[in-house]
PDB file of N, CA and C in Angstrom:
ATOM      1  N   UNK A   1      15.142   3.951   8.874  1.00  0.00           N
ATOM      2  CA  UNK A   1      14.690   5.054   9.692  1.00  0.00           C
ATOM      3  C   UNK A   1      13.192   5.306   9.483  1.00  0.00           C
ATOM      4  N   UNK A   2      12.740   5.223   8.264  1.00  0.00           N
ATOM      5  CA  UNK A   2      11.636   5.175   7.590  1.00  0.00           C
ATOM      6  C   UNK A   2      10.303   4.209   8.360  1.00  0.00           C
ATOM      7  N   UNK A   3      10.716   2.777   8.764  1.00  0.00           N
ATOM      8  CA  UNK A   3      10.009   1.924   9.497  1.00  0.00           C
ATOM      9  C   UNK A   3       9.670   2.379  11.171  1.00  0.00           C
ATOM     10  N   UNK A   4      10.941   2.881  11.676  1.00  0.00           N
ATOM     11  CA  UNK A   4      11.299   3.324  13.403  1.00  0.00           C
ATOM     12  C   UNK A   4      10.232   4.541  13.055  1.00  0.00           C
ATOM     13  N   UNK A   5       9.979   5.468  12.341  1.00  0.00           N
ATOM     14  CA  UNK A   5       8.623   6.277  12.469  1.00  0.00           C
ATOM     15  C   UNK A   5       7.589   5.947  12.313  1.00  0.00           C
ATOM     16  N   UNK A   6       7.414   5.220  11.121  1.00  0.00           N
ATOM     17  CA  UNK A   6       6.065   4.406  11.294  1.00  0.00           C
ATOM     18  C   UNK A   6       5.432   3.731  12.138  1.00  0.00           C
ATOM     19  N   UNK A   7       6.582   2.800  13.026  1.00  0.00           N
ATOM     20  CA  UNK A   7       6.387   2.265  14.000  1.00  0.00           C
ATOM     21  C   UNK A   7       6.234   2.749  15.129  1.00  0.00           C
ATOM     22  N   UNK A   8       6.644   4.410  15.350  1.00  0.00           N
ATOM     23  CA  UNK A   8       6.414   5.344  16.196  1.00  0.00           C
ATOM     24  C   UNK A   8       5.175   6.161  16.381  1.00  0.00           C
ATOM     25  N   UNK A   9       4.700   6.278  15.041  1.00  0.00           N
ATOM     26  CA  UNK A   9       3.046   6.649  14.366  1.00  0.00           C
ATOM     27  C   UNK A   9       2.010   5.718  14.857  1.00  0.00           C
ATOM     28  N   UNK A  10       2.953   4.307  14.663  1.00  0.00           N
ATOM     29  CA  UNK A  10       1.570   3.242  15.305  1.00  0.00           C
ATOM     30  C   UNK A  10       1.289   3.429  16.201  1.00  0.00           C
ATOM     31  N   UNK A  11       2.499   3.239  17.223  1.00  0.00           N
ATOM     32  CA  UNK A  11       2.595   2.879  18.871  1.00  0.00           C
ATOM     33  C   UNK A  11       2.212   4.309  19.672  1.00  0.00           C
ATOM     34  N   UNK A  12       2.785   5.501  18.637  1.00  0.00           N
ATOM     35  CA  UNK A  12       1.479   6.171  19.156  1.00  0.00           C
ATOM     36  C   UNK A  12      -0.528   6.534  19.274  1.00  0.00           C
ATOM     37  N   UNK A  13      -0.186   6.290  17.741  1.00  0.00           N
ATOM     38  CA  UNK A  13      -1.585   6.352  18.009  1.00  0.00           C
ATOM     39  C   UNK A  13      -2.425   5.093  18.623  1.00  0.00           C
ATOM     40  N   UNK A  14      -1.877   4.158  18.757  1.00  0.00           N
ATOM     41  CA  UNK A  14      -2.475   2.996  19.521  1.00  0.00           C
ATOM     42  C   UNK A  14      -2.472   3.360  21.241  1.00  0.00           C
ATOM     43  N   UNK A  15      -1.460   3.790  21.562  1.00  0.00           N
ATOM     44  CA  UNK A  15      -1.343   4.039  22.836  1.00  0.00           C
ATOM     45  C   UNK A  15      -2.338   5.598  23.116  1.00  0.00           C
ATOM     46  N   UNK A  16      -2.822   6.411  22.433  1.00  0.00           N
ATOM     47  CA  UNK A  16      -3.887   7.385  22.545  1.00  0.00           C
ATOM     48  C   UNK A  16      -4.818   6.457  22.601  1.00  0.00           C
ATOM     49  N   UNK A  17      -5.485   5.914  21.172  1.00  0.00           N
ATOM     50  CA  UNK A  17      -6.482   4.657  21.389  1.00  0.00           C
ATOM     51  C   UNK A  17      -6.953   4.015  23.132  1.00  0.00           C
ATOM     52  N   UNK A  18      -6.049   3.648  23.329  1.00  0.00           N
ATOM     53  CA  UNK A  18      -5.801   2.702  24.748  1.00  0.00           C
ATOM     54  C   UNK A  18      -6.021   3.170  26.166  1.00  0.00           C
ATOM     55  N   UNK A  19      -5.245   4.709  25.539  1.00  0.00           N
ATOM     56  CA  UNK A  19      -5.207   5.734  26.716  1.00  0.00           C
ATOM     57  C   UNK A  19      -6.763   5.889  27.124  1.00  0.00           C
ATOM     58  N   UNK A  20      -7.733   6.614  26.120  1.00  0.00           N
ATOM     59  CA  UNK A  20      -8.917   6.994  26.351  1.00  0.00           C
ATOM     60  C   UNK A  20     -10.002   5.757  25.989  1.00  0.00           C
ATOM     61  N   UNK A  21      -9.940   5.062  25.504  1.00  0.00           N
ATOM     62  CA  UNK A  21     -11.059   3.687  25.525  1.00  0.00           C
ATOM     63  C   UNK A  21     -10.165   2.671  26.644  1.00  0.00           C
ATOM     64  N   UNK A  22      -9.772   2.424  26.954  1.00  0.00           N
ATOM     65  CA  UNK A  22      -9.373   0.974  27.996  1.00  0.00           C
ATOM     66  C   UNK A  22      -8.792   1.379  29.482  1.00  0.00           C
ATOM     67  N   UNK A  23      -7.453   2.004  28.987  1.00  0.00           N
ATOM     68  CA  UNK A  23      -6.598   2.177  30.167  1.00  0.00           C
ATOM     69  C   UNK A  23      -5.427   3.066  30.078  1.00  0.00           C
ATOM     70  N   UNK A  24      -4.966   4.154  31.148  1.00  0.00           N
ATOM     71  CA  UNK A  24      -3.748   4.419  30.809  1.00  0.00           C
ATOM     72  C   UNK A  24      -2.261   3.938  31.050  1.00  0.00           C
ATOM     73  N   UNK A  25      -2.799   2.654  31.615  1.00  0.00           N
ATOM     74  CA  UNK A  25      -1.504   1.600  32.385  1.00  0.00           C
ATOM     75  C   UNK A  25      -0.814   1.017  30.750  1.00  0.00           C
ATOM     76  N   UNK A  26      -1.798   0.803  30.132  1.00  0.00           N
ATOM     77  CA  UNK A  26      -2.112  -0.076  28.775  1.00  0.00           C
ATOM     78  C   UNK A  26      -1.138   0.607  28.012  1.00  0.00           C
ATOM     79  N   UNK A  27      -1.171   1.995  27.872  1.00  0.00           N
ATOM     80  CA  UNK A  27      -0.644   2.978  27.014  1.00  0.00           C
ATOM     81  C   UNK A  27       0.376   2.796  27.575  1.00  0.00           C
ATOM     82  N   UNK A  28       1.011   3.174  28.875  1.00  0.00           N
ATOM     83  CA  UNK A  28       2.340   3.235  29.378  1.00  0.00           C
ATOM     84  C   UNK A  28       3.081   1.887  28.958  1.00  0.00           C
ATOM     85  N   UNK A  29       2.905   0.901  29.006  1.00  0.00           N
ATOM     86  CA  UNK A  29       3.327  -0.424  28.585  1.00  0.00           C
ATOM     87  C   UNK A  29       3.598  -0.327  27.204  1.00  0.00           C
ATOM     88  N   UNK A  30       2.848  -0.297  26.522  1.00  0.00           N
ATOM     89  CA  UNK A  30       3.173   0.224  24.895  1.00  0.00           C
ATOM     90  C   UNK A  30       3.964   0.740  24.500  1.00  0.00           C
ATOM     91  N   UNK A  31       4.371   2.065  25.367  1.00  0.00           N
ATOM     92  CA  UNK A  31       5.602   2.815  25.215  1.00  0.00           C
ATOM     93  C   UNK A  31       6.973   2.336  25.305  1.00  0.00           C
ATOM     94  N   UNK A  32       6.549   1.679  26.318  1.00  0.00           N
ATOM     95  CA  UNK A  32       7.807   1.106  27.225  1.00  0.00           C
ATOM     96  C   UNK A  32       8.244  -0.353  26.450  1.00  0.00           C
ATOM     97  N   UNK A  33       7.140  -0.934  26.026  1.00  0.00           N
ATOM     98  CA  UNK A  33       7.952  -2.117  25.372  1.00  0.00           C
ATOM     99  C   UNK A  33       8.281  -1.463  23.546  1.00  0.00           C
ATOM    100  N   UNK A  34       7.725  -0.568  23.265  1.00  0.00           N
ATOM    101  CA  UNK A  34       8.344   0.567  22.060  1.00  0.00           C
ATOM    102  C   UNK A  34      10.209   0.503  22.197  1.00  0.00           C
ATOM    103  N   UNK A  35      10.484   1.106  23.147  1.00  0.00           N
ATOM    104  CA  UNK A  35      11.559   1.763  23.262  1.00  0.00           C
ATOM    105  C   UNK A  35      12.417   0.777  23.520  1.00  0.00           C
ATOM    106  N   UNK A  36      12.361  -0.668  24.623  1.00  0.00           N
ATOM    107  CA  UNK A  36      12.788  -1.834  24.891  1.00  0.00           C
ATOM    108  C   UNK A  36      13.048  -2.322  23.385  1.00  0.00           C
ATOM    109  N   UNK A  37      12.172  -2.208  22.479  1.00  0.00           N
ATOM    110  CA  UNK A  37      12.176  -3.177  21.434  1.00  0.00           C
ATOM    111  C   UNK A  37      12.985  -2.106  20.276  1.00  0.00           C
ATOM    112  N   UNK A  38      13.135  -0.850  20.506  1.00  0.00           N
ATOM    113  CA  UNK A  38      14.294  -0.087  19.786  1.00  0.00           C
ATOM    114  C   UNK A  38      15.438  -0.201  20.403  1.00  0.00           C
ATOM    115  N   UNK A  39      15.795  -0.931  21.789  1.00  0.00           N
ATOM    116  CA  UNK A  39      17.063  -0.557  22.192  1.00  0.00           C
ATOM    117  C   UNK A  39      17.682  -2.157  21.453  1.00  0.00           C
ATOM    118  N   UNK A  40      16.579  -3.368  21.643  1.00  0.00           N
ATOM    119  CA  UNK A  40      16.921  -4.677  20.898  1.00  0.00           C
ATOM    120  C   UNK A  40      17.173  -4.812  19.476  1.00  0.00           C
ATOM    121  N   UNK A  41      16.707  -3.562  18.827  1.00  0.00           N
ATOM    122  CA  UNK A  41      17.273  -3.183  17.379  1.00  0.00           C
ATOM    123  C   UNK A  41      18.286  -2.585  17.259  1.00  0.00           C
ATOM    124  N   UNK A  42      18.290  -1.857  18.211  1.00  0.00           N
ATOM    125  CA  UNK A  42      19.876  -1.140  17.667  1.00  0.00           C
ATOM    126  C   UNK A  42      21.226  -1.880  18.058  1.00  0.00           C
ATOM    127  N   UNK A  43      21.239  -2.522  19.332  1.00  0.00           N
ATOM    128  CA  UNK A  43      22.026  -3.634  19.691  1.00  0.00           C
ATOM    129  C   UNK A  43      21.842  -4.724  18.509  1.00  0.00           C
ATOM    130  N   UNK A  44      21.040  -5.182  17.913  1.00  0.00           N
ATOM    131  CA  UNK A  44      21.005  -6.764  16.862  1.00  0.00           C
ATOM    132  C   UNK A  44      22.084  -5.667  15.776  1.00  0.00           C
ATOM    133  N   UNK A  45      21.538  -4.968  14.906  1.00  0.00           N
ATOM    134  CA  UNK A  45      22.409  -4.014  13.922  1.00  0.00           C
ATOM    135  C   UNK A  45      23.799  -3.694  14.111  1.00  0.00           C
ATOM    136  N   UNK A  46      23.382  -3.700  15.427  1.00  0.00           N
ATOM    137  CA  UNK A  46      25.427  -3.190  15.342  1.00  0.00           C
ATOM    138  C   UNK A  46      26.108  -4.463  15.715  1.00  0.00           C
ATOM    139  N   UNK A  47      25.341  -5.443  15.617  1.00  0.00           N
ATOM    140  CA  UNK A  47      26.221  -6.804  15.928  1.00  0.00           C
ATOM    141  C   UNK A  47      26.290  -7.474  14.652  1.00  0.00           C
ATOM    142  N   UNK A  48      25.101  -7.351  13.873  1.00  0.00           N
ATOM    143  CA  UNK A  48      25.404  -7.592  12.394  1.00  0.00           C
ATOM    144  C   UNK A  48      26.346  -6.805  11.386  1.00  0.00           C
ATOM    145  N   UNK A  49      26.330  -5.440  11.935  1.00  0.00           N
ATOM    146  CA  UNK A  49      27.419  -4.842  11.218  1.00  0.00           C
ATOM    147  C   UNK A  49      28.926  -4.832  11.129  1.00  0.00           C
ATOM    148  N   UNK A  50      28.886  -5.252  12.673  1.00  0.00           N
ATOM    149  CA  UNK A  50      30.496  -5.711  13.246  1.00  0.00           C
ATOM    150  C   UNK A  50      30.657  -6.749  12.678  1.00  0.00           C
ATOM    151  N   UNK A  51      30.235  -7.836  12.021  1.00  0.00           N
ATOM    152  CA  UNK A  51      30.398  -8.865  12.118  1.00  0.00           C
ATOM    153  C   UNK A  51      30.358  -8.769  10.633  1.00  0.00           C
ATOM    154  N   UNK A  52      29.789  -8.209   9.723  1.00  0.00           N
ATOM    155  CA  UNK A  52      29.658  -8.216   8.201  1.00  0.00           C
ATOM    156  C   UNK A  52      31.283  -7.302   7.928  1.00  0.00           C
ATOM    157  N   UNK A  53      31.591  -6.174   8.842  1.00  0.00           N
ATOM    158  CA  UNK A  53      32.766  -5.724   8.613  1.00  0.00           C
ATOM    159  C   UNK A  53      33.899  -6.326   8.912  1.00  0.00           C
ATOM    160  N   UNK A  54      34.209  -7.146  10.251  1.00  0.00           N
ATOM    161  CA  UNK A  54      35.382  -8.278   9.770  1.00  0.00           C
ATOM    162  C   UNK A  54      35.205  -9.497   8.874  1.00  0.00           C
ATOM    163  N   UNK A  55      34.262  -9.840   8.158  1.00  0.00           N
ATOM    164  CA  UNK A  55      33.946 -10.347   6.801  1.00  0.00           C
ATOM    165  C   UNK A  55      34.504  -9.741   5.643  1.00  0.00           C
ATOM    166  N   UNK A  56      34.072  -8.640   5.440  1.00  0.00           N
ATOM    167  CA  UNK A  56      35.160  -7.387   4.632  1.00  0.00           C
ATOM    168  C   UNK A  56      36.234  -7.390   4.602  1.00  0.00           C
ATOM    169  N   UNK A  57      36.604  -6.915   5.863  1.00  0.00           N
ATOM    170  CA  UNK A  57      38.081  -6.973   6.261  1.00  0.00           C
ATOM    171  C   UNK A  57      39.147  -8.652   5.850  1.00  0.00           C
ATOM    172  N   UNK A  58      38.257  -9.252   6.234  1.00  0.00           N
ATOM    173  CA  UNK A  58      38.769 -10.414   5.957  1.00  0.00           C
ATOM    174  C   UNK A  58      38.841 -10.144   4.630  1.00  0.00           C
ATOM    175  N   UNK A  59      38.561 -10.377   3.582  1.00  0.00           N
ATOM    176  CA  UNK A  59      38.004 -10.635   2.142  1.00  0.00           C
ATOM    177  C   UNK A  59      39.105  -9.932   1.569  1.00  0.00           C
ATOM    178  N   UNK A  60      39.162  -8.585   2.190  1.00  0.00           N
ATOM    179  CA  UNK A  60      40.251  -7.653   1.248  1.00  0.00           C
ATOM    180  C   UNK A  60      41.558  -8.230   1.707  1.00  0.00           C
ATOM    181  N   UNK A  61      41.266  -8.416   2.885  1.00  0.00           N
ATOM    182  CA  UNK A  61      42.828  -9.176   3.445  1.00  0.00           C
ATOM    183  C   UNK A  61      43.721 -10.281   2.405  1.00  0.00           C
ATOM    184  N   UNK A  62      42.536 -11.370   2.019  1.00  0.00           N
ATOM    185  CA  UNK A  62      42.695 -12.292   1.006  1.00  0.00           C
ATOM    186  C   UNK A  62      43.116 -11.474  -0.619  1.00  0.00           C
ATOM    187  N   UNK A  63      42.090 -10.555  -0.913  1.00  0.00           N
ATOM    188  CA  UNK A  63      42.208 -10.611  -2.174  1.00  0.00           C
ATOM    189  C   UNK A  63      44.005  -9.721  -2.478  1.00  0.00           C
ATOM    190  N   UNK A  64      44.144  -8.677  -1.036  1.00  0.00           N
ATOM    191  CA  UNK A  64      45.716  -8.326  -1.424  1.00  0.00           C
ATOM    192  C   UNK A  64      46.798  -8.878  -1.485  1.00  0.00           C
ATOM    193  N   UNK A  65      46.236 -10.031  -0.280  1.00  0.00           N
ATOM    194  CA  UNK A  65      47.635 -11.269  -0.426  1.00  0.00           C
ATOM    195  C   UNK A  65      47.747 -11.790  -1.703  1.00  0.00           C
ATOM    196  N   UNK A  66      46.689 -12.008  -2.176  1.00  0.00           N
ATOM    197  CA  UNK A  66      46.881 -13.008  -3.558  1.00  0.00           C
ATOM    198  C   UNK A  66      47.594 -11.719  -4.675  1.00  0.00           C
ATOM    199  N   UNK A  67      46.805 -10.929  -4.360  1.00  0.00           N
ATOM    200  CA  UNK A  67      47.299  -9.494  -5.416  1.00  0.00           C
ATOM    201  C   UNK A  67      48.869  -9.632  -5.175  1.00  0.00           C
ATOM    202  N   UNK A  68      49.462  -9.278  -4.180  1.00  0.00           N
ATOM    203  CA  UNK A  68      51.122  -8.973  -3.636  1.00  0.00           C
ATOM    204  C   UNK A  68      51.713 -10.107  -4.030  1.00  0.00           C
ATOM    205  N   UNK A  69      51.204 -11.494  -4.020  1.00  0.00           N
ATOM    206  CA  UNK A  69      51.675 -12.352  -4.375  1.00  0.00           C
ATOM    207  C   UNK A  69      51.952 -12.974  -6.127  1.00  0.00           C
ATOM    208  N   UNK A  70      51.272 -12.101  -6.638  1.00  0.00           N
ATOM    209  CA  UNK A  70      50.889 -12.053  -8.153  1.00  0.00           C
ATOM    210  C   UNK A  70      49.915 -13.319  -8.440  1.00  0.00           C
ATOM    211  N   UNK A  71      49.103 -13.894  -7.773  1.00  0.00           N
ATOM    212  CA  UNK A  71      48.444 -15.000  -8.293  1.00  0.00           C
ATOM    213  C   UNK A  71      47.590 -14.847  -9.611  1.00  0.00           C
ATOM    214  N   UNK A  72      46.990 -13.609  -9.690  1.00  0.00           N
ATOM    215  CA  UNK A  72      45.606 -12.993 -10.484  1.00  0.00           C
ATOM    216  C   UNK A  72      46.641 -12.731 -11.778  1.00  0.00           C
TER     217      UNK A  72
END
């Protein structure tokens, strides 16, 4: 959460920067690929998380069978 502000601190103050020395098209783009590139983070995360949790799931699955089975 810590980085998504920082990275919000940048992209703002870069996009002020941009706004008043270059352009305000410049700034709007900035924003916009900001928020594009938070929606591609939060979609990658929850696909890694789904995917680390039937890993889990799996794992405990194994270790109770062997448990129920008395192997250990």
């Amino acid at each position: 959460m810590l980085y998504i502000f920082i990275g919000l601190l940048v992209v703002g103050a870069l996009g002020i920067i941009f706004a008043v020395l270059v352009s305000m098209i410049i700034s709007i783009v900035l924003g916009i690929l900001y928020f594009f590139g938070l929606i591609f983070l939060i979609i990658r995360v929850k696909l890694l998380s789904k995917a680390l949790l039937i890993k889990i799931h799996f794992n405990m699955c194994l270790i109770l069978k062997n448990e129920n089975e008395r192997f250990y």
